[in-house]
N, C-alpha and C. Protein backbone atom coordinates (compact mmCIF):
# COMPACT_ATOMS: atom_id res chain seq x y z
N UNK A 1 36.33 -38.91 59.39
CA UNK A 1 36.85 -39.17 58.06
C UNK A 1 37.88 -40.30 58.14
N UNK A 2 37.46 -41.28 57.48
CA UNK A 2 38.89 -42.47 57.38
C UNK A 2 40.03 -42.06 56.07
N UNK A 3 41.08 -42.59 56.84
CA UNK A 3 42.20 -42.65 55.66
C UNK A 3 42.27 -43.79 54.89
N UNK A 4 42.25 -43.54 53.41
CA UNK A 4 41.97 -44.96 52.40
C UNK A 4 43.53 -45.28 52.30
N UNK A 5 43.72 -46.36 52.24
CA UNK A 5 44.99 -47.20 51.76
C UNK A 5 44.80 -47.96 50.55
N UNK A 6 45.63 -47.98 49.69
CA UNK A 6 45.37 -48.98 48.63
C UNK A 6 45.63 -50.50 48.93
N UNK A 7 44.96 -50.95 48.47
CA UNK A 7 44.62 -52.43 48.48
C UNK A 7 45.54 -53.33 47.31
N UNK A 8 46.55 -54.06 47.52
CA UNK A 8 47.33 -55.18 46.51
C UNK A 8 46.41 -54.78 45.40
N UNK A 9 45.23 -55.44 45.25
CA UNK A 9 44.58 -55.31 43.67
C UNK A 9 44.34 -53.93 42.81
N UNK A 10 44.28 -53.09 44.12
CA UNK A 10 44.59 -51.22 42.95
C UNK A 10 45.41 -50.79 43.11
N UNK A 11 46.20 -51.22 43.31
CA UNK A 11 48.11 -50.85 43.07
C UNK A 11 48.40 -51.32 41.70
N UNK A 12 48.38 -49.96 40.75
CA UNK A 12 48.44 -49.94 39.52
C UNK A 12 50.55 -50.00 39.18
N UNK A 13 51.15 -50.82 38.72
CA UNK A 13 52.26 -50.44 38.26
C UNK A 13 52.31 -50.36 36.81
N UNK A 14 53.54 -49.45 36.66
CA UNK A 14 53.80 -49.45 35.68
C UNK A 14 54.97 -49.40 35.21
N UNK A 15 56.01 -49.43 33.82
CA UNK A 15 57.25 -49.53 33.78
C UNK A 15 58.23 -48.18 33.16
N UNK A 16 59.16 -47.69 33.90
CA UNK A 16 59.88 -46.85 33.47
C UNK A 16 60.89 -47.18 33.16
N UNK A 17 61.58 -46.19 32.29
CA UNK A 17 62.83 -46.64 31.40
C UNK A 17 64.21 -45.30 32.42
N UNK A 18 65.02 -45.64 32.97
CA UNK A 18 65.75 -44.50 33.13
C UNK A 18 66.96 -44.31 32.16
N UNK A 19 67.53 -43.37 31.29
CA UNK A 19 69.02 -43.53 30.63
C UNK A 19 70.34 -42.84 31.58
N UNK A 20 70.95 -43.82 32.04
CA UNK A 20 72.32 -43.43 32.96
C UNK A 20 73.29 -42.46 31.86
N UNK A 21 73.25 -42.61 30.69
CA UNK A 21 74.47 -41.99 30.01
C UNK A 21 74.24 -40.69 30.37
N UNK A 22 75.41 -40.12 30.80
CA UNK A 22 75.99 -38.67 30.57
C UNK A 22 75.15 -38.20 32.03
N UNK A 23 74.48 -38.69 32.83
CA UNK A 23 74.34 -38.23 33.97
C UNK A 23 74.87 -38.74 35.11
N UNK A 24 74.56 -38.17 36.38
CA UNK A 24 75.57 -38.52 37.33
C UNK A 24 75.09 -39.62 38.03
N UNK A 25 75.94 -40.68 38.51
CA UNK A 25 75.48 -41.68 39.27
C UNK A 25 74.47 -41.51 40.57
N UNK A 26 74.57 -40.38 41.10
CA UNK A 26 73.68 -40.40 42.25
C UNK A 26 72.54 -39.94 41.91
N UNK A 27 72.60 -39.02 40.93
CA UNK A 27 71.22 -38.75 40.59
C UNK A 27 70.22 -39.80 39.94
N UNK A 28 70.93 -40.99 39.09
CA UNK A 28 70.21 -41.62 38.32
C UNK A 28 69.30 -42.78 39.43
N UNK A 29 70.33 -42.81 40.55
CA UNK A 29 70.37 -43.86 41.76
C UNK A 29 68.99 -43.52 42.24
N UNK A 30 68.72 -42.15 42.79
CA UNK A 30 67.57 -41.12 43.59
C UNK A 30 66.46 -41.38 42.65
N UNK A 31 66.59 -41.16 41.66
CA UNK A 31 65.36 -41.07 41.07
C UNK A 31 64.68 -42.41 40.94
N UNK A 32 65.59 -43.57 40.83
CA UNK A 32 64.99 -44.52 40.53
C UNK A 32 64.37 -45.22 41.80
N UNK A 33 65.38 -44.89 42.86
CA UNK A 33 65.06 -45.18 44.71
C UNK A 33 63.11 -44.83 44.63
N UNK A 34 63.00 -43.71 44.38
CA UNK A 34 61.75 -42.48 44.65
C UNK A 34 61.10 -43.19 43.54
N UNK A 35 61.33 -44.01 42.38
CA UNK A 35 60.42 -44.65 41.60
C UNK A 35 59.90 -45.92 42.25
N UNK A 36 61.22 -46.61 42.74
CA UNK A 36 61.11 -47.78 43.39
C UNK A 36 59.92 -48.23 44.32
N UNK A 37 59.70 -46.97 45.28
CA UNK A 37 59.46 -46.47 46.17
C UNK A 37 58.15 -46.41 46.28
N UNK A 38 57.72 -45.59 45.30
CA UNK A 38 56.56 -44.89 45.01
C UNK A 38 55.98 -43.47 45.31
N UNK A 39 57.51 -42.94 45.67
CA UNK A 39 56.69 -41.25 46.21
C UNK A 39 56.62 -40.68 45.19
N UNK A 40 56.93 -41.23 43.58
CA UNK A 40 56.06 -39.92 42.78
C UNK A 40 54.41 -40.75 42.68
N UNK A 41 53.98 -41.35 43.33
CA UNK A 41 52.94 -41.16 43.32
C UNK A 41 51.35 -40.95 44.14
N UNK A 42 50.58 -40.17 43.97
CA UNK A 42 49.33 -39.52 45.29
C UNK A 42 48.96 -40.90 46.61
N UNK A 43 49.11 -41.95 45.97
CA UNK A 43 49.02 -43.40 46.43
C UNK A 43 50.20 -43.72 47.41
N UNK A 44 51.05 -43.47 47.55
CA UNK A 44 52.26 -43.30 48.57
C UNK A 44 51.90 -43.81 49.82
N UNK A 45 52.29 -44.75 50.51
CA UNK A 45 52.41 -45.26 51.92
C UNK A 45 53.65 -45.82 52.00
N UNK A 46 54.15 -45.24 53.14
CA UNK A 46 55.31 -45.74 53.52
C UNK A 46 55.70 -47.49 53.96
N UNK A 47 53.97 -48.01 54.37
CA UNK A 47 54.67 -49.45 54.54
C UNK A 47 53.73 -50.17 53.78
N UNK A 48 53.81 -49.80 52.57
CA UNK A 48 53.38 -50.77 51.67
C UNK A 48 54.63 -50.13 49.86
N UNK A 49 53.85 -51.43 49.52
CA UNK A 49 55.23 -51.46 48.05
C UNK A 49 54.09 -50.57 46.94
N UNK A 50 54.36 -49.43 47.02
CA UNK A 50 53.30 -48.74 45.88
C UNK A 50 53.97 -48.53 44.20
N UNK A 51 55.43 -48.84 44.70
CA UNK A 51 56.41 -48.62 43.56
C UNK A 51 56.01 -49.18 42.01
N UNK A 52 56.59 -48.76 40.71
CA UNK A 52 56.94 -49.17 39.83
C UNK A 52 57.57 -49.57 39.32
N UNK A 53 58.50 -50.65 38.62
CA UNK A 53 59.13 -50.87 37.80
C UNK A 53 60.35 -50.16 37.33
N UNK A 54 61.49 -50.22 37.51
CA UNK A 54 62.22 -49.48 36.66
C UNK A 54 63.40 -50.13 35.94
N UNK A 55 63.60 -49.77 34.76
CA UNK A 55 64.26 -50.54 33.69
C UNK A 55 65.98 -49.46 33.58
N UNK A 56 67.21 -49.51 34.30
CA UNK A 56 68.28 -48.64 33.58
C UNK A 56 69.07 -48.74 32.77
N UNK A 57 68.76 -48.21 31.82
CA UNK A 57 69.61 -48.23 30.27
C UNK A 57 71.06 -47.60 30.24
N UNK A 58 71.91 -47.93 29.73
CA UNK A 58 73.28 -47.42 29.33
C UNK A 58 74.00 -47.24 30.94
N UNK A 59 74.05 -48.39 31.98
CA UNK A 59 74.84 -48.42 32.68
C UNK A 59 76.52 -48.25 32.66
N UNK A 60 76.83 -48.53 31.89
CA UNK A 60 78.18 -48.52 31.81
C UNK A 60 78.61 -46.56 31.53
N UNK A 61 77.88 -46.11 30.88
CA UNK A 61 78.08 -44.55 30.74
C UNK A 61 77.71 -43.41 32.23
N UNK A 62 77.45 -44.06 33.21
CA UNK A 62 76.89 -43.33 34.43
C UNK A 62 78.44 -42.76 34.93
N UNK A 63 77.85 -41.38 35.04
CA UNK A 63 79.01 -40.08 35.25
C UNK A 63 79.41 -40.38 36.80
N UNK A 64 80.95 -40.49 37.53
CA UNK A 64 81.20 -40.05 38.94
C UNK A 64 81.76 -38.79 38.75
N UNK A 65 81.08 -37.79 39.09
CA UNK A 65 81.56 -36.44 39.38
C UNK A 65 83.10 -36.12 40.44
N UNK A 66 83.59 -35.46 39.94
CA UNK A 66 84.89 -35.04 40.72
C UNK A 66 85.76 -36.01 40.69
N UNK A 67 86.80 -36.61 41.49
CA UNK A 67 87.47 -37.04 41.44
C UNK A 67 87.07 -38.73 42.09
N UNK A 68 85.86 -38.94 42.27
CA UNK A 68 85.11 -40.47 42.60
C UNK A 68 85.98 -41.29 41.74
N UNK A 69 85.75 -41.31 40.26
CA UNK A 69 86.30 -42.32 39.69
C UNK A 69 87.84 -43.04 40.23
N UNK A 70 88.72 -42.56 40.77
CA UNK A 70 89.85 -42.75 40.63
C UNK A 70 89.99 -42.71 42.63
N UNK A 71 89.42 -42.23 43.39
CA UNK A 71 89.19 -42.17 44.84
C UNK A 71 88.31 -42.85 45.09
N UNK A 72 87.21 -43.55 44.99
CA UNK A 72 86.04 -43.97 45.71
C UNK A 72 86.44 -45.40 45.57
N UNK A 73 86.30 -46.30 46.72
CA UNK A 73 86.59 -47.37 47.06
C UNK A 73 85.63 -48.35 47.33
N UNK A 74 85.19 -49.43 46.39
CA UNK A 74 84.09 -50.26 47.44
C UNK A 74 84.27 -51.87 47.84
N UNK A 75 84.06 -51.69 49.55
CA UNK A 75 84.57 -52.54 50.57
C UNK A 75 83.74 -53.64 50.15
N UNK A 76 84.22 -54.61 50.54
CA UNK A 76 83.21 -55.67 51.00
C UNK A 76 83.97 -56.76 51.75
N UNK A 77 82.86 -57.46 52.56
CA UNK A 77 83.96 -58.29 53.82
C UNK A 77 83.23 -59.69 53.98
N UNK A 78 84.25 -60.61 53.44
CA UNK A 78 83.79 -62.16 53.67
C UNK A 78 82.95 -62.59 55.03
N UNK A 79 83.59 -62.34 56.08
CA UNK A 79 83.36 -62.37 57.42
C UNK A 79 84.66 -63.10 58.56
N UNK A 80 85.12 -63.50 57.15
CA UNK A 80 86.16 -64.62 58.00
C UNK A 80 87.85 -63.38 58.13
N UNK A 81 88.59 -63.95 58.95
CA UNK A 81 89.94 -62.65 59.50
C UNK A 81 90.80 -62.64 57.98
N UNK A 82 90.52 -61.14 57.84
CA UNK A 82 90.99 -61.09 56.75
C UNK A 82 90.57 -60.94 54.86
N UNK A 83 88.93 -61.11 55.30
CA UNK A 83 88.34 -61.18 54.78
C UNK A 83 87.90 -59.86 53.94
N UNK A 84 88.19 -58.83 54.08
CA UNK A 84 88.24 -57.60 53.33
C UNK A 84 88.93 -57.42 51.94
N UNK A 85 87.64 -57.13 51.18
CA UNK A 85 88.15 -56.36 49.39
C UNK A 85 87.55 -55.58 49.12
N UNK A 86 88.68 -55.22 48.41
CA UNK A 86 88.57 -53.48 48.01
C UNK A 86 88.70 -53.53 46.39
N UNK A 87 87.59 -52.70 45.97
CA UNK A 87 87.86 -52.21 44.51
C UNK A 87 87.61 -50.88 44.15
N UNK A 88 88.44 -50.52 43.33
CA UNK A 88 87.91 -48.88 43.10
C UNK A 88 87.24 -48.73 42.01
N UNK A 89 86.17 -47.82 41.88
CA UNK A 89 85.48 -47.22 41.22
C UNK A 89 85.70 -47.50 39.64
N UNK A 90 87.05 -47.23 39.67
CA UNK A 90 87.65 -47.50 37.85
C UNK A 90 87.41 -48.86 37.69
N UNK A 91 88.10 -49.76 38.62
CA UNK A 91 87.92 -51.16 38.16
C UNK A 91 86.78 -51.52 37.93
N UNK A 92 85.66 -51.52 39.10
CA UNK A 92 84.64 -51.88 38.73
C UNK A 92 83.58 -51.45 37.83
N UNK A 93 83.86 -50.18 37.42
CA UNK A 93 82.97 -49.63 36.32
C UNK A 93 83.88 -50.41 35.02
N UNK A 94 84.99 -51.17 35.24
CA UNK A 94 85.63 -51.94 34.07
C UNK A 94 85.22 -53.31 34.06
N UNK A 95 84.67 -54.07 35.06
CA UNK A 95 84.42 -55.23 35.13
C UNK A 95 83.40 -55.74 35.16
N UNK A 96 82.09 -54.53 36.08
CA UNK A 96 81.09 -54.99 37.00
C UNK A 96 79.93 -53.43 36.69
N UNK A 97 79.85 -53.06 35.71
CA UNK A 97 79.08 -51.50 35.72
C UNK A 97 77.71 -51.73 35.88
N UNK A 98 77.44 -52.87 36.14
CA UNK A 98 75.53 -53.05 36.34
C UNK A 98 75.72 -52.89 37.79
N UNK A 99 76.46 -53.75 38.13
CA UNK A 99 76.61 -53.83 39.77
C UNK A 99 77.04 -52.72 40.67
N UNK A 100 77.58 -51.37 40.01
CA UNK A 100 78.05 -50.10 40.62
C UNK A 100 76.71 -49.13 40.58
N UNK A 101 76.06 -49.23 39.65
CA UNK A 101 74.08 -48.72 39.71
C UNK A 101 73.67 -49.58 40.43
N UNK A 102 73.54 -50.51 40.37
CA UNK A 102 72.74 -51.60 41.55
C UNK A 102 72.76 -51.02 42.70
N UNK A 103 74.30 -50.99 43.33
CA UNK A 103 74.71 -51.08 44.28
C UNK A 103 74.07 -49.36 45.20
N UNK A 104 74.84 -48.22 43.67
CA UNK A 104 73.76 -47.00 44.48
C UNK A 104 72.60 -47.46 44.79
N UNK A 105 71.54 -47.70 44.01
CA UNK A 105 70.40 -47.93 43.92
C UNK A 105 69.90 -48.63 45.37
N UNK A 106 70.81 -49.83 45.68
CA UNK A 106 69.90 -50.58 46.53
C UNK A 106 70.26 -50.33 48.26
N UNK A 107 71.29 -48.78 48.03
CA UNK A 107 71.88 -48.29 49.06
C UNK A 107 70.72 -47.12 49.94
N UNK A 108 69.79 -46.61 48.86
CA UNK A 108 68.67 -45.86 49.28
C UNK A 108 67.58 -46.31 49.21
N UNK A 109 67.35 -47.61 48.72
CA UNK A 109 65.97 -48.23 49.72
C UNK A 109 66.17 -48.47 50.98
N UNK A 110 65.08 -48.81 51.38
CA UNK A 110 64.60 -49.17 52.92
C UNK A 110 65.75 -51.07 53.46
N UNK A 111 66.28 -50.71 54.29
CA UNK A 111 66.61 -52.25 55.09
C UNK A 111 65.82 -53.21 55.56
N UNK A 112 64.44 -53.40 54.65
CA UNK A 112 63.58 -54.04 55.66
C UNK A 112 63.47 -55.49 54.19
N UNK A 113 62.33 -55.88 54.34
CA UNK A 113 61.45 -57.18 53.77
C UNK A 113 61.07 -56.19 52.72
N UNK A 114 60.12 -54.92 52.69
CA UNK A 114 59.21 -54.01 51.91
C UNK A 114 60.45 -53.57 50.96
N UNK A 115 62.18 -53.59 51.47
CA UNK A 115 62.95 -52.73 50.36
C UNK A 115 63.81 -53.71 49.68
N UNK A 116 63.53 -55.02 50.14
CA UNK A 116 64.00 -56.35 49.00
C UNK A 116 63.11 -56.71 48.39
N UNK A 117 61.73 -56.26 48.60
CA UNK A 117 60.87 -56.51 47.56
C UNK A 117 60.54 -55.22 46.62
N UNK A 118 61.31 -54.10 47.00
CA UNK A 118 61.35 -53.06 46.11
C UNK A 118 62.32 -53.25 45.29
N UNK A 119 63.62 -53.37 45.24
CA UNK A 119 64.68 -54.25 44.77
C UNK A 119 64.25 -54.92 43.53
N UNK A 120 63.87 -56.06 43.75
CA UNK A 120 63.43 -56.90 42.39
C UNK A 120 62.48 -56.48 41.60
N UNK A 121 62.15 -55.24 41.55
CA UNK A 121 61.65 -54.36 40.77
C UNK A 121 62.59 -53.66 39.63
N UNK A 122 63.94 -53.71 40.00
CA UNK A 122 64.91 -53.04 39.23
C UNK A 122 65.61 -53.63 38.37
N UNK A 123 65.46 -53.57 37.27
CA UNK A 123 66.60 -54.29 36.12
C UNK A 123 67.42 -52.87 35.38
N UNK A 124 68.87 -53.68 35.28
CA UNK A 124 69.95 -52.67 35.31
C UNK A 124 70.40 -53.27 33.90
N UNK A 125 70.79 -52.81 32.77
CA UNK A 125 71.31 -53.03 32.07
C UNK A 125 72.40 -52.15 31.09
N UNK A 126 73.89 -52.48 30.59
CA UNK A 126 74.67 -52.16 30.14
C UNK A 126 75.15 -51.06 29.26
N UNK A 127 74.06 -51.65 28.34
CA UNK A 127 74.06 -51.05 27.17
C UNK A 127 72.59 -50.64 26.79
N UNK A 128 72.18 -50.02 25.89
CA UNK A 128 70.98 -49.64 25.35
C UNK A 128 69.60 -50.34 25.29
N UNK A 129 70.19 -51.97 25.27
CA UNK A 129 68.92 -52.76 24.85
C UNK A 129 68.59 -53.44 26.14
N UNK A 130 67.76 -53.66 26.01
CA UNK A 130 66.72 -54.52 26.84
C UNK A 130 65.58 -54.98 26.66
N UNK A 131 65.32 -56.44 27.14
CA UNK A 131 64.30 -57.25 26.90
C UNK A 131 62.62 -57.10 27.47
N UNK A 132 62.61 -55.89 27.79
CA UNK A 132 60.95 -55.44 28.18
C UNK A 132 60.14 -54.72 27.13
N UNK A 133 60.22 -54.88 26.05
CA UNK A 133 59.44 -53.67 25.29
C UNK A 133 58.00 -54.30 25.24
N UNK A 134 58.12 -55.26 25.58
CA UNK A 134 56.39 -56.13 25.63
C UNK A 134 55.71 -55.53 26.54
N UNK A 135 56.32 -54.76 27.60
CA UNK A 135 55.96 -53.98 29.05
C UNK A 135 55.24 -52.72 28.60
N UNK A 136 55.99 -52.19 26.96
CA UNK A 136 55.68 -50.83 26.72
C UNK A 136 56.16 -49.86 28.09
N UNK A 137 57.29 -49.49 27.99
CA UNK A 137 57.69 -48.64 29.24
C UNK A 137 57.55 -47.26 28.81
N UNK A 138 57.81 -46.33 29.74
CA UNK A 138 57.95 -45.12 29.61
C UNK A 138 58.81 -44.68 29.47
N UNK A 139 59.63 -43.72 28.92
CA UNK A 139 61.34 -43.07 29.27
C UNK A 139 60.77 -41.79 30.11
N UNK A 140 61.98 -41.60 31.14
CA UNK A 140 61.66 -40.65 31.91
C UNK A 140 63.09 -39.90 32.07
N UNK A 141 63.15 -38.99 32.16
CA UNK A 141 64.77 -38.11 31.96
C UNK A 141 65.61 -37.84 33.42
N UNK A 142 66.59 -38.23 33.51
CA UNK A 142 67.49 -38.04 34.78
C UNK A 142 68.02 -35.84 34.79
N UNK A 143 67.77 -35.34 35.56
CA UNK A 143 68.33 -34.38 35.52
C UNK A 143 69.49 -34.31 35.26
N UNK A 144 70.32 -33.77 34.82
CA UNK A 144 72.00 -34.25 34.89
C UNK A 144 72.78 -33.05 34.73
């Protein structure tokens, strides 16, 4: 018996809608990783891009449970001495709230070539609207 793989041309995608409001950041992150991904679907191979599309609505409303908002810190380092910044959670959900979903998000794909091309699959947006309805997407519900 051979094992079938899908082939580029029957790799069906399609587009989902996720809504961040009122749920928790990691959950909205997971689900969309596992969309990204493609393990909700029977077609699933780990080294190929079987993923779909995913569109996240109402970024700026994504919940940090417990005391994250006001404790959680995120690093980043120029390379050069000295080169370390720090922002917390509050600020950047004040300045940068696409980029704090992004950032879960692109923390549970894969480190390879296959999880930067899963990546540009993801559009993150602010507020409610967004420019895909020509896509006809799906809404799909975050547990929360």
């Amino acid at each position: 018996m051979k094992t079938e793989f899908p082939s580029k041309g029957e790799i069906v995608r399609s587009w989902i809608i996720l809504d961040a409001s009122e749920a928790p950041l990691g959950r909205v992150a997971s689900k969309a990783a596992k969309i990204l991904m493609g393990k909700h679907k029977p077609t699933y191979t780990p080294f190929l891009d079987t993923g779909d599309h995913v569109i996240v609505i109402n970024a700026e409303k994504a919940v940090l449970t417990g005391k994250k908002e006001s404790q959680k810190v995120y690093q980043s380092h120029s390379g050069y001495p000295g080169g370390l910044k720090e922002v917390s959670a509050e600020r950047r959900r004040a300045t940068r709230p696409i980029k704090m979903v992004e950032d879960a998000i692109h923390g549970m794909l894969p480190k390879t070539k296959l999880g930067k091309q899963m990546y540009r699959k993801l559009k993150v947006y602010a507020g409610d609207k967004h420019p895909h309805s020509a896509q006809q997407p799906k809404a799909e519900k975050v547990r929360g």
